[in-house]
PDB file of N, CA and C in Angstrom:
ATOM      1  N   UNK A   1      -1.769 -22.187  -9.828  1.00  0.00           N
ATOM      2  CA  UNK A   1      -0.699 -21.241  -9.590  1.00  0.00           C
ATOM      3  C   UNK A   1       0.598 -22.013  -9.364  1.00  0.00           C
ATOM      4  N   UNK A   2       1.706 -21.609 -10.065  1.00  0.00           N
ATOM      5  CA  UNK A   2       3.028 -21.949  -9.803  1.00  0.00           C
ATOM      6  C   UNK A   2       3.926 -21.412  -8.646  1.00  0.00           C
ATOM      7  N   UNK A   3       4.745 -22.128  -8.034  1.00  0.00           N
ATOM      8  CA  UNK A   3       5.172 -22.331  -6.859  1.00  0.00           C
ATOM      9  C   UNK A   3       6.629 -21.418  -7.008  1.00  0.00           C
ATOM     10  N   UNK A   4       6.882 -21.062  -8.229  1.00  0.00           N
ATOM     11  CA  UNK A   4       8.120 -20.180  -8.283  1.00  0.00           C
ATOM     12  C   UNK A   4       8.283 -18.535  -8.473  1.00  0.00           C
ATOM     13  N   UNK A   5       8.931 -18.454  -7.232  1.00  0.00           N
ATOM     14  CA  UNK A   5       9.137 -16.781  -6.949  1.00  0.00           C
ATOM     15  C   UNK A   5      10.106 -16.062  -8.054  1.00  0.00           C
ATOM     16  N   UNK A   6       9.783 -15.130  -8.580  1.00  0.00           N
ATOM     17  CA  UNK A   6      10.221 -14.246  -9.530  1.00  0.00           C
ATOM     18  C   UNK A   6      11.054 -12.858  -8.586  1.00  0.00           C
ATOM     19  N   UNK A   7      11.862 -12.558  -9.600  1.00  0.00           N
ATOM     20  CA  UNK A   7      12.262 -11.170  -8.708  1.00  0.00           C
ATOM     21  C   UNK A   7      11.426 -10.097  -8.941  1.00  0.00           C
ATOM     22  N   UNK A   8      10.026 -10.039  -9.438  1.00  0.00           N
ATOM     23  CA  UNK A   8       9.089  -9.253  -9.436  1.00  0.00           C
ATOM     24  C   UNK A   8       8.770  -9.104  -8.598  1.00  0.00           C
ATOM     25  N   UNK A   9       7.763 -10.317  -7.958  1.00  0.00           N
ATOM     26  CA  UNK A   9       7.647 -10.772  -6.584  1.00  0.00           C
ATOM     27  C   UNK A   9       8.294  -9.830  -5.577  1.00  0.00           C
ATOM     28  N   UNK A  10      10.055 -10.037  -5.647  1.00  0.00           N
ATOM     29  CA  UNK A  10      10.361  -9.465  -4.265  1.00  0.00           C
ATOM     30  C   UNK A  10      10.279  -7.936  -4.850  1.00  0.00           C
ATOM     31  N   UNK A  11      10.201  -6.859  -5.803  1.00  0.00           N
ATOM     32  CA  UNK A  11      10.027  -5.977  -5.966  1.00  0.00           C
ATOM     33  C   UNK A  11       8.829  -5.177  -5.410  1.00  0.00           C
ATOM     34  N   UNK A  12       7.856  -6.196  -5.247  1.00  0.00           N
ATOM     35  CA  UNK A  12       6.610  -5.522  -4.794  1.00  0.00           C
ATOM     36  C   UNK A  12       6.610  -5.760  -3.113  1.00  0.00           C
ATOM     37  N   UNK A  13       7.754  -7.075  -2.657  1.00  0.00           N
ATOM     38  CA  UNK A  13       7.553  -7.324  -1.022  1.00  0.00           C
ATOM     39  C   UNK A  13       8.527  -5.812  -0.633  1.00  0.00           C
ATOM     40  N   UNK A  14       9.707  -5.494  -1.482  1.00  0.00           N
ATOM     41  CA  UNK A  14      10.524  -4.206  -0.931  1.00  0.00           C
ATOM     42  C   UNK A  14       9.771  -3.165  -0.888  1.00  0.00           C
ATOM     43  N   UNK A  15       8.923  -2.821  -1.952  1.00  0.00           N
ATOM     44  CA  UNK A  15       8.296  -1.386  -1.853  1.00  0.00           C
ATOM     45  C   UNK A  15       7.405  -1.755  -0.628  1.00  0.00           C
ATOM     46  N   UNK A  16       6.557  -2.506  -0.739  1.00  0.00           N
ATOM     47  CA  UNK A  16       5.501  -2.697   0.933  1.00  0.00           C
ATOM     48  C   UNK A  16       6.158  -2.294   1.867  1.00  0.00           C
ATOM     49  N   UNK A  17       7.733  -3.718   2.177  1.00  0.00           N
ATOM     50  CA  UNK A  17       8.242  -3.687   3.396  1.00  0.00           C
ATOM     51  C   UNK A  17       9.034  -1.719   3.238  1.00  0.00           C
ATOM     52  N   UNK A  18       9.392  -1.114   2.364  1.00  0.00           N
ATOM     53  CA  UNK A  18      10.048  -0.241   2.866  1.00  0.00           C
ATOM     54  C   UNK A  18       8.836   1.051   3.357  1.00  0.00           C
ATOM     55  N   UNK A  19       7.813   1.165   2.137  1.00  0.00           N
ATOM     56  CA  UNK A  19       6.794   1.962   2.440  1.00  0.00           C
ATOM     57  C   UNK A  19       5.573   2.019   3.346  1.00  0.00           C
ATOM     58  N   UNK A  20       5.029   0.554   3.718  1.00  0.00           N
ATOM     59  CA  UNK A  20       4.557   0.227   4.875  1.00  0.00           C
ATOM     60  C   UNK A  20       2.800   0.029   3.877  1.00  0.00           C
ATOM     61  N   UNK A  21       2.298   1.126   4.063  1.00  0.00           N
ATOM     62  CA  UNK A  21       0.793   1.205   3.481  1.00  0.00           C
ATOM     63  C   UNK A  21       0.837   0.984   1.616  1.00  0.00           C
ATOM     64  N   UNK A  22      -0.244  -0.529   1.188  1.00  0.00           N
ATOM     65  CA  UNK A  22      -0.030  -0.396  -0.274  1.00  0.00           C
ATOM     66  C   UNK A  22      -0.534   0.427  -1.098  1.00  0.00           C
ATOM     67  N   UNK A  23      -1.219   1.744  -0.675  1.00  0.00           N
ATOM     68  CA  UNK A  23      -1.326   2.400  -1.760  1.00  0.00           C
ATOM     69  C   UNK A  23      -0.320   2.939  -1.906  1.00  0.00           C
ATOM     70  N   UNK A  24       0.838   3.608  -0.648  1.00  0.00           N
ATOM     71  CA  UNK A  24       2.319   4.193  -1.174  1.00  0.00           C
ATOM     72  C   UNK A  24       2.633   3.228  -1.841  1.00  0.00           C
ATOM     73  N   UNK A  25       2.945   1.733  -1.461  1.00  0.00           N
ATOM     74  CA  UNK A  25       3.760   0.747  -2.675  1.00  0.00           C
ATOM     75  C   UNK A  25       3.302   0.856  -4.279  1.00  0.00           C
ATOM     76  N   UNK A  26       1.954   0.441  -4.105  1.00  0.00           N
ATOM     77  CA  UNK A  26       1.196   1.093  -5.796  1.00  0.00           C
ATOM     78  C   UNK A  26       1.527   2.515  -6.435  1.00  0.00           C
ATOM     79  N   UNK A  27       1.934   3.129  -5.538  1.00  0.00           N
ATOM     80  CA  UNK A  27       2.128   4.166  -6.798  1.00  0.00           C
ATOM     81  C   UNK A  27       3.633   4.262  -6.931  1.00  0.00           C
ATOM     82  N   UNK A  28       4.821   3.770  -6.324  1.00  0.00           N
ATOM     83  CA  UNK A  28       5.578   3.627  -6.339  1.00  0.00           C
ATOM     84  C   UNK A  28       5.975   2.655  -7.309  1.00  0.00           C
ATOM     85  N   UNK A  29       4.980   1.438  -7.708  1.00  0.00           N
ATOM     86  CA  UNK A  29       5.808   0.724  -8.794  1.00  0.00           C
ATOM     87  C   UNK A  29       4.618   1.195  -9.333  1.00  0.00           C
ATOM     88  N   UNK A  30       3.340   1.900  -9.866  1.00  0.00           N
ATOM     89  CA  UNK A  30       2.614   2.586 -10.689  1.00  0.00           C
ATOM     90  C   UNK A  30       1.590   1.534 -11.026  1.00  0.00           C
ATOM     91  N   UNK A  31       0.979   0.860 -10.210  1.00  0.00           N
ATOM     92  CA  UNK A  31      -0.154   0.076  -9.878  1.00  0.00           C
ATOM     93  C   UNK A  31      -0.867   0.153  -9.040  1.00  0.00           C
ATOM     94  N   UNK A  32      -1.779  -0.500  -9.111  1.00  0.00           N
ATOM     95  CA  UNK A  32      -3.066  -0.073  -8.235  1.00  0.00           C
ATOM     96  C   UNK A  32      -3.045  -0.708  -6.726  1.00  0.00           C
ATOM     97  N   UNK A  33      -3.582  -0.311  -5.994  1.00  0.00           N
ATOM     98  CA  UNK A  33      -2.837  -1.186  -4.683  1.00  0.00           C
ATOM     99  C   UNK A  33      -3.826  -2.659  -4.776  1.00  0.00           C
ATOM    100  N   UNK A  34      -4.633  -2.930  -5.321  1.00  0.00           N
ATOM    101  CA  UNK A  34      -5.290  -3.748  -5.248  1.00  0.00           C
ATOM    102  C   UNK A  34      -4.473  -4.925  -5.856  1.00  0.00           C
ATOM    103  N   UNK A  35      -3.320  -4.610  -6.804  1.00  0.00           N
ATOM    104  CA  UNK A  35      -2.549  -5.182  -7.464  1.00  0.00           C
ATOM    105  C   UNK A  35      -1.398  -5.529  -6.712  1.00  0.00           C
ATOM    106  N   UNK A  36      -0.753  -5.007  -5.551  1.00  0.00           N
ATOM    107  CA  UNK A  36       0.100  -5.281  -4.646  1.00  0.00           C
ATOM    108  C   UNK A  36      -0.423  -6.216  -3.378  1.00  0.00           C
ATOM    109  N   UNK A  37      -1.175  -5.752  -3.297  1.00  0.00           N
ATOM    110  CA  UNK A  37      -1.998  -6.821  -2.158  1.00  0.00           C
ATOM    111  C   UNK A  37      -2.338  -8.398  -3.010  1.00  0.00           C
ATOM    112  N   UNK A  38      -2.445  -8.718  -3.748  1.00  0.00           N
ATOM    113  CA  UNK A  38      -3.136  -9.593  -4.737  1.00  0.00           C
ATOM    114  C   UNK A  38      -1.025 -10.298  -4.807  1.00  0.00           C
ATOM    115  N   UNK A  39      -0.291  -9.363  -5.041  1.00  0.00           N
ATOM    116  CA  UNK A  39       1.551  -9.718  -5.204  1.00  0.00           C
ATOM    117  C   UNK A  39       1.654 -10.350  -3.835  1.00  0.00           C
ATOM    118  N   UNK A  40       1.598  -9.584  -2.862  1.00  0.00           N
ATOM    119  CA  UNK A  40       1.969 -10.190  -1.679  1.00  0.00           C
ATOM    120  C   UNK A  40       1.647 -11.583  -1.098  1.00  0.00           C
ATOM    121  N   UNK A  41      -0.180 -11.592  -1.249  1.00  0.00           N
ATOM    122  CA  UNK A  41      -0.445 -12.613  -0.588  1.00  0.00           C
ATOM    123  C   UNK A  41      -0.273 -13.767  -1.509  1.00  0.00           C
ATOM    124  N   UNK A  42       0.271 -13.600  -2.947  1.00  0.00           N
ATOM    125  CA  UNK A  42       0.459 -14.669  -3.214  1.00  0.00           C
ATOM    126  C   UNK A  42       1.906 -15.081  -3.582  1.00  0.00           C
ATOM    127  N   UNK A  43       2.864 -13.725  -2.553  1.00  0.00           N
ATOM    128  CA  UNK A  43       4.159 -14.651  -2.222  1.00  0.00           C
ATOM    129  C   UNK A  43       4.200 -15.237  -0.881  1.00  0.00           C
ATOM    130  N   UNK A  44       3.344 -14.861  -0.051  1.00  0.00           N
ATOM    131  CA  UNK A  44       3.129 -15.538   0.969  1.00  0.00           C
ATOM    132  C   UNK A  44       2.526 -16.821   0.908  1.00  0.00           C
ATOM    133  N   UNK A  45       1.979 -17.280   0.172  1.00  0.00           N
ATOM    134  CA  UNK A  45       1.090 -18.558  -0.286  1.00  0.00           C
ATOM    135  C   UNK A  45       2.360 -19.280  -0.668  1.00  0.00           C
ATOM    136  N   UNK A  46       3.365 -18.507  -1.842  1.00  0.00           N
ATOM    137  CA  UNK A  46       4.185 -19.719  -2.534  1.00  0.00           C
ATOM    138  C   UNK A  46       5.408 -19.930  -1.714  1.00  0.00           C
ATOM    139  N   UNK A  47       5.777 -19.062  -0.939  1.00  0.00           N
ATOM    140  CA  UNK A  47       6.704 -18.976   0.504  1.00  0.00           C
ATOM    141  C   UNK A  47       6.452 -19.891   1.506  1.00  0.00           C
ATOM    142  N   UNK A  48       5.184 -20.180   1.682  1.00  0.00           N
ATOM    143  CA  UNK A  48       3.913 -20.708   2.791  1.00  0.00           C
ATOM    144  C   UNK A  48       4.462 -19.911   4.035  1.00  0.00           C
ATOM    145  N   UNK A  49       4.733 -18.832   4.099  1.00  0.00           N
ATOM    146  CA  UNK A  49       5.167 -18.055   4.951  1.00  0.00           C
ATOM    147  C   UNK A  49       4.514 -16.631   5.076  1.00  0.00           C
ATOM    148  N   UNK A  50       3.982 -15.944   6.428  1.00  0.00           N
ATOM    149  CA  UNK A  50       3.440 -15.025   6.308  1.00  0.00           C
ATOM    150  C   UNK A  50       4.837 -14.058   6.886  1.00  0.00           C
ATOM    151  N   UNK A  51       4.714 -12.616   5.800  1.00  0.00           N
ATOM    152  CA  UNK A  51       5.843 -11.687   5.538  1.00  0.00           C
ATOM    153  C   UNK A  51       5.660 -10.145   6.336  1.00  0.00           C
ATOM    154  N   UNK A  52       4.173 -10.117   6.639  1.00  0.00           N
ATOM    155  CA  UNK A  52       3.396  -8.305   6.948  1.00  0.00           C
ATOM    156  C   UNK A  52       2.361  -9.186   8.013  1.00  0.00           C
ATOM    157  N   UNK A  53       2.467  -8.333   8.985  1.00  0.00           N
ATOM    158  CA  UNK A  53       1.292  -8.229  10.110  1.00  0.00           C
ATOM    159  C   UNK A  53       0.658  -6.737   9.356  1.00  0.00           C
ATOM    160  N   UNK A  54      -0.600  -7.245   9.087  1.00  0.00           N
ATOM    161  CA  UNK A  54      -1.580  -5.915   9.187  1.00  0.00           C
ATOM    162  C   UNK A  54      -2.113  -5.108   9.437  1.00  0.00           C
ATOM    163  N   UNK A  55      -1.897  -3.896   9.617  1.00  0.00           N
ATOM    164  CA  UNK A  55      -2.524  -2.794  10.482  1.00  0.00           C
ATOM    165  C   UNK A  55      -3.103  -1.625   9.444  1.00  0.00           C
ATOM    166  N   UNK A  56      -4.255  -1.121  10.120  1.00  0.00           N
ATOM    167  CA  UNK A  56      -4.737   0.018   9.313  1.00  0.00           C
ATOM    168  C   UNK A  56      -3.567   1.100   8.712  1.00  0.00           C
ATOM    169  N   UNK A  57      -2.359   1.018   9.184  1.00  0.00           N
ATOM    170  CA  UNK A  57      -1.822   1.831   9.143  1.00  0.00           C
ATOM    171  C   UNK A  57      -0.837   1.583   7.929  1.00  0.00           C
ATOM    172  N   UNK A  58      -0.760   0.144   7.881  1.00  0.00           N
ATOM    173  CA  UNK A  58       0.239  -0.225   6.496  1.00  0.00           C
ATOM    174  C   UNK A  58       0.617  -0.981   7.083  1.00  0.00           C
ATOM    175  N   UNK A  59       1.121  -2.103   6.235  1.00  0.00           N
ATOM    176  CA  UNK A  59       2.089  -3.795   6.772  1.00  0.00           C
ATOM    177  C   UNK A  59       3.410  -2.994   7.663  1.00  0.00           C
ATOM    178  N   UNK A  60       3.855  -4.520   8.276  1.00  0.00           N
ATOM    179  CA  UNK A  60       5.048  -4.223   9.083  1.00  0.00           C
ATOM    180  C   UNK A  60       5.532  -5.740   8.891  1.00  0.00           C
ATOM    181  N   UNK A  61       6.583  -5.351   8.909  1.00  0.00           N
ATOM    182  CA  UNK A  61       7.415  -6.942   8.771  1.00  0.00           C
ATOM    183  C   UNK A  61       7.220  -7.822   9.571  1.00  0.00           C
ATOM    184  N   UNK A  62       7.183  -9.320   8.955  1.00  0.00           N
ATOM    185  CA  UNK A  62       7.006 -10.158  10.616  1.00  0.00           C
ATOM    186  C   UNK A  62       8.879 -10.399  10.674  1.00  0.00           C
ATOM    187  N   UNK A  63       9.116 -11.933  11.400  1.00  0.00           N
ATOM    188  CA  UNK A  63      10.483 -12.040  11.539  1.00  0.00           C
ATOM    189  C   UNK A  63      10.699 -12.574  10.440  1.00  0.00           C
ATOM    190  N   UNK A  64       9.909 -13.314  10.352  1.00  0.00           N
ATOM    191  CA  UNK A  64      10.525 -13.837   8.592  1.00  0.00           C
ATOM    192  C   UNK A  64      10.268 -12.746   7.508  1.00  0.00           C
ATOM    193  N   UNK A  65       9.661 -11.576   7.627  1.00  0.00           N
ATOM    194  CA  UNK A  65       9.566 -10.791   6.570  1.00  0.00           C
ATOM    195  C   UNK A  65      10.939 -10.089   6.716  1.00  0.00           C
ATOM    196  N   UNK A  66      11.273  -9.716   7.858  1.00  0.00           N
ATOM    197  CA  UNK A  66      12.586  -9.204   8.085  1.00  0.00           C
ATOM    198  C   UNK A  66      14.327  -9.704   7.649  1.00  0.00           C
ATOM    199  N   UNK A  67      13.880 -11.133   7.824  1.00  0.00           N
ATOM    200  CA  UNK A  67      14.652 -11.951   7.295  1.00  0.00           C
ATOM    201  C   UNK A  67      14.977 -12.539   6.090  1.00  0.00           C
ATOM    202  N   UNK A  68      14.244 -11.879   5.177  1.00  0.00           N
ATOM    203  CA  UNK A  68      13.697 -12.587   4.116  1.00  0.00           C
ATOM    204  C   UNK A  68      14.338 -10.828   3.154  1.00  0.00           C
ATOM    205  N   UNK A  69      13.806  -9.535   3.715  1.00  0.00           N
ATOM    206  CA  UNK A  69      14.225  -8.414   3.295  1.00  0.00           C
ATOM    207  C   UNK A  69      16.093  -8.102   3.891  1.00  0.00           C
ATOM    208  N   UNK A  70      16.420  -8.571   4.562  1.00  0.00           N
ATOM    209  CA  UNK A  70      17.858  -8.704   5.076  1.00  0.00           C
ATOM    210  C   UNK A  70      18.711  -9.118   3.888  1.00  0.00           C
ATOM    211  N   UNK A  71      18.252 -10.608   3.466  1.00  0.00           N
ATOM    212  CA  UNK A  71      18.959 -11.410   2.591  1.00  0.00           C
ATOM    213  C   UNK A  71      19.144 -11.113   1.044  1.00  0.00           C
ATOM    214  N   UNK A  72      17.450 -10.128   1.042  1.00  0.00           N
ATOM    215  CA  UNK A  72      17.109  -9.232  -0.361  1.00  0.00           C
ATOM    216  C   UNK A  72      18.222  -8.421  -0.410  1.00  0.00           C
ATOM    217  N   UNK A  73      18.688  -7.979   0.425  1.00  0.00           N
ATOM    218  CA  UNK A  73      19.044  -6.220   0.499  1.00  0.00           C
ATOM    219  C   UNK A  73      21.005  -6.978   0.308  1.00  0.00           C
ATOM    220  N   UNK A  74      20.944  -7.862   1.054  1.00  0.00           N
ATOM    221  CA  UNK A  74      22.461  -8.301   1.128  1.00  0.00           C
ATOM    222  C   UNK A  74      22.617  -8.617  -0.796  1.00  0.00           C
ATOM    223  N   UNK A  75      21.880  -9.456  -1.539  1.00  0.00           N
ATOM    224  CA  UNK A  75      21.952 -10.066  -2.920  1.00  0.00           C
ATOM    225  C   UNK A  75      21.827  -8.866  -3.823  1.00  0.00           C
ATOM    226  N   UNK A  76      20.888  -7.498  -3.402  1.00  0.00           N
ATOM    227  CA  UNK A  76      20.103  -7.007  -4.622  1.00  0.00           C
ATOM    228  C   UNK A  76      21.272  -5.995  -5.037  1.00  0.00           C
ATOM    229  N   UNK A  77      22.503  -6.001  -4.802  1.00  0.00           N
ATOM    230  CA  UNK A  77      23.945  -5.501  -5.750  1.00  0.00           C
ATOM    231  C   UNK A  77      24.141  -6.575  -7.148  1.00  0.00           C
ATOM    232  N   UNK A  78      24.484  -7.456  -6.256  1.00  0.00           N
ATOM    233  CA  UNK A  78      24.845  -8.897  -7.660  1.00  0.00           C
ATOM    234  C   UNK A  78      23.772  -8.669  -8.445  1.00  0.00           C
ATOM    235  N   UNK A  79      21.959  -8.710  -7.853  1.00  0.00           N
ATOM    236  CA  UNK A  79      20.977  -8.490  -9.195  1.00  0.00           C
ATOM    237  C   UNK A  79      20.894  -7.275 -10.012  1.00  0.00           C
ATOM    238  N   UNK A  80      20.901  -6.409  -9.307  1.00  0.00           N
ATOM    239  CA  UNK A  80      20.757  -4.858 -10.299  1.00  0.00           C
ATOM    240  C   UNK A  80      21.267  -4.845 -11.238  1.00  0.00           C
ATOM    241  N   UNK A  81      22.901  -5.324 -11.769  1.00  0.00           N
ATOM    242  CA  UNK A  81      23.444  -5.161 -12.815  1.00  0.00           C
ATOM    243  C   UNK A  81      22.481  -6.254 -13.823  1.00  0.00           C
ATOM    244  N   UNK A  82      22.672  -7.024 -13.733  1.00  0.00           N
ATOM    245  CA  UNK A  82      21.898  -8.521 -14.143  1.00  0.00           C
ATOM    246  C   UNK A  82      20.122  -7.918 -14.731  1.00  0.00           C
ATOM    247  N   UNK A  83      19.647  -7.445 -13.633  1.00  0.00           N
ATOM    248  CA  UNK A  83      18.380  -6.682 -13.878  1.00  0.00           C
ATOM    249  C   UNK A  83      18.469  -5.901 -15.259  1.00  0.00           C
ATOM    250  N   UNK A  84      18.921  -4.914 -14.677  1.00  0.00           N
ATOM    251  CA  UNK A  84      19.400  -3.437 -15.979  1.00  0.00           C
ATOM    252  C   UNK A  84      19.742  -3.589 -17.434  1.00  0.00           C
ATOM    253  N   UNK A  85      20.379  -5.107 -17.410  1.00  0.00           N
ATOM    254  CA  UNK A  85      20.898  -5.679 -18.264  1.00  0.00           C
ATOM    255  C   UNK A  85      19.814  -6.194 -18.982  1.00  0.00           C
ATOM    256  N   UNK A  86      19.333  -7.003 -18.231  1.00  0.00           N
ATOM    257  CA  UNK A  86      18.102  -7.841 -19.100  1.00  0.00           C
ATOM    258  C   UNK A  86      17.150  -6.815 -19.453  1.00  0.00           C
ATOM    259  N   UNK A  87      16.769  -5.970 -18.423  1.00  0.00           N
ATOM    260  CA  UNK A  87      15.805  -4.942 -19.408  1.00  0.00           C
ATOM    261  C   UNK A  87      16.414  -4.436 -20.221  1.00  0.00           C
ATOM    262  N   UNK A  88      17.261  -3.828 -20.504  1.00  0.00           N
ATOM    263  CA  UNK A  88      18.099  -2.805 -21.751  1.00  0.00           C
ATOM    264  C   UNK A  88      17.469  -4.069 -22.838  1.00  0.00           C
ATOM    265  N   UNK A  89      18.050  -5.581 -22.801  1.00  0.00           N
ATOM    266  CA  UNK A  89      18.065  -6.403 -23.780  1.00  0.00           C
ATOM    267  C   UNK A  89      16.769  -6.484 -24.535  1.00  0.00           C
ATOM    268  N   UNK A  90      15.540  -6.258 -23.655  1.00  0.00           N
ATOM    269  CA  UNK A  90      14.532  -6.340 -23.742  1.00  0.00           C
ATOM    270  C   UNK A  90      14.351  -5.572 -24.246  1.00  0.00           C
ATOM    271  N   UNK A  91      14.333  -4.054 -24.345  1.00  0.00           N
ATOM    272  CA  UNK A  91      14.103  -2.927 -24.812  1.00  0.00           C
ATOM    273  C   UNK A  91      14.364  -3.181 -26.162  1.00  0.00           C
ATOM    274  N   UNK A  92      15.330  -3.155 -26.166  1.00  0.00           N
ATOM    275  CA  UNK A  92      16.140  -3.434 -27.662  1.00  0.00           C
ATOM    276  C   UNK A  92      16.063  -4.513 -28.753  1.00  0.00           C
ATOM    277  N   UNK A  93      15.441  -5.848 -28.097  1.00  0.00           N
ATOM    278  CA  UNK A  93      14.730  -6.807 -28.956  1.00  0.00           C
ATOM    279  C   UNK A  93      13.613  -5.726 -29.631  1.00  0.00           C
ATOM    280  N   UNK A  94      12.575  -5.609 -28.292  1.00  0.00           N
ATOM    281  CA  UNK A  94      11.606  -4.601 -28.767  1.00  0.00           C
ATOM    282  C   UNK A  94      11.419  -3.883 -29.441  1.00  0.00           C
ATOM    283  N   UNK A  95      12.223  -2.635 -29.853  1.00  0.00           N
ATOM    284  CA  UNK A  95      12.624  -2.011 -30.848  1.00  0.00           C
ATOM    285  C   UNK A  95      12.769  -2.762 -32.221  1.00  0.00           C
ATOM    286  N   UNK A  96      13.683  -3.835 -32.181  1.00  0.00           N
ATOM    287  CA  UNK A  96      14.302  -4.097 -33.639  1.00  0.00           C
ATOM    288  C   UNK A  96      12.919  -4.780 -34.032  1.00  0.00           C
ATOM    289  N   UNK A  97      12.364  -5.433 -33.489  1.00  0.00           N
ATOM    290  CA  UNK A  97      11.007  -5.896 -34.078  1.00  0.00           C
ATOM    291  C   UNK A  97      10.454  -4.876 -34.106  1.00  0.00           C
ATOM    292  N   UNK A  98      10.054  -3.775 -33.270  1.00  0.00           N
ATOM    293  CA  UNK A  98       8.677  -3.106 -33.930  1.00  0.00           C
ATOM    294  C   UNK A  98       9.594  -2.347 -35.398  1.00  0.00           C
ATOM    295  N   UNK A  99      10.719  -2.237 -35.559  1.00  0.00           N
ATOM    296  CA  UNK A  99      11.619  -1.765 -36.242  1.00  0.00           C
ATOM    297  C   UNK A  99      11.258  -2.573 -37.880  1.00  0.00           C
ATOM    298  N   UNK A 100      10.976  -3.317 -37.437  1.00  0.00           N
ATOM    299  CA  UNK A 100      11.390  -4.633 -38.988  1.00  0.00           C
ATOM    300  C   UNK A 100      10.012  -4.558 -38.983  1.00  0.00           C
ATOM    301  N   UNK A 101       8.561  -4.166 -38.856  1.00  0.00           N
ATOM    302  CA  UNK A 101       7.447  -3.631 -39.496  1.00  0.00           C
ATOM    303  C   UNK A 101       7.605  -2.782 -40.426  1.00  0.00           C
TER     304      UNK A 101
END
């Protein structure tokens, strides 16, 4: 496993940290929660930082999860455009190739 965090990554730590329990996060980005739990602990591995204390009830931030969603929330203006962008681009490669079949 590679040691570099993607902004996927923090997509799946926001839905946790905002929704708390991962089956709300799974259906929120439209995966299975088994698939969010499997995201997390292995940004916590490449972080070497633990982000959610566990409770039956759904994660809760630790201080570094808090700190870590602070700094998200301060940046994720500058990314959204950047984001939106690259997917549109994506879309649209996509197209012209399945297009040129």
């Amino acid at each position: 496993m590679h040691n570099k965090v993607s902004w996927d990554d923090y997509r799946y730590f926001l839905n946790v940290a905002r929704l708390g329990p991962l089956k709300a996060a799974g259906e929120a980005l439209k995966v299975n929660h088994s698939t969010v739990l499997r995201r997390v602990n292995a940004l916590e591995k490449k972080l070497s930082a633990r982000l959610f204390e566990r409770f039956k009830t759904g994660y809760v931030l630790t201080q570094s999860g808090q700190d870590m969603f602070s700094h998200i929330q301060e940046w994720r203006p500058y990314f959204h455009p950047f984001i939106r962008n690259a997917s549109l681009f994506l879309l649209c490669t996509t197209l012209r190739t399945i297009h040129a079949f």
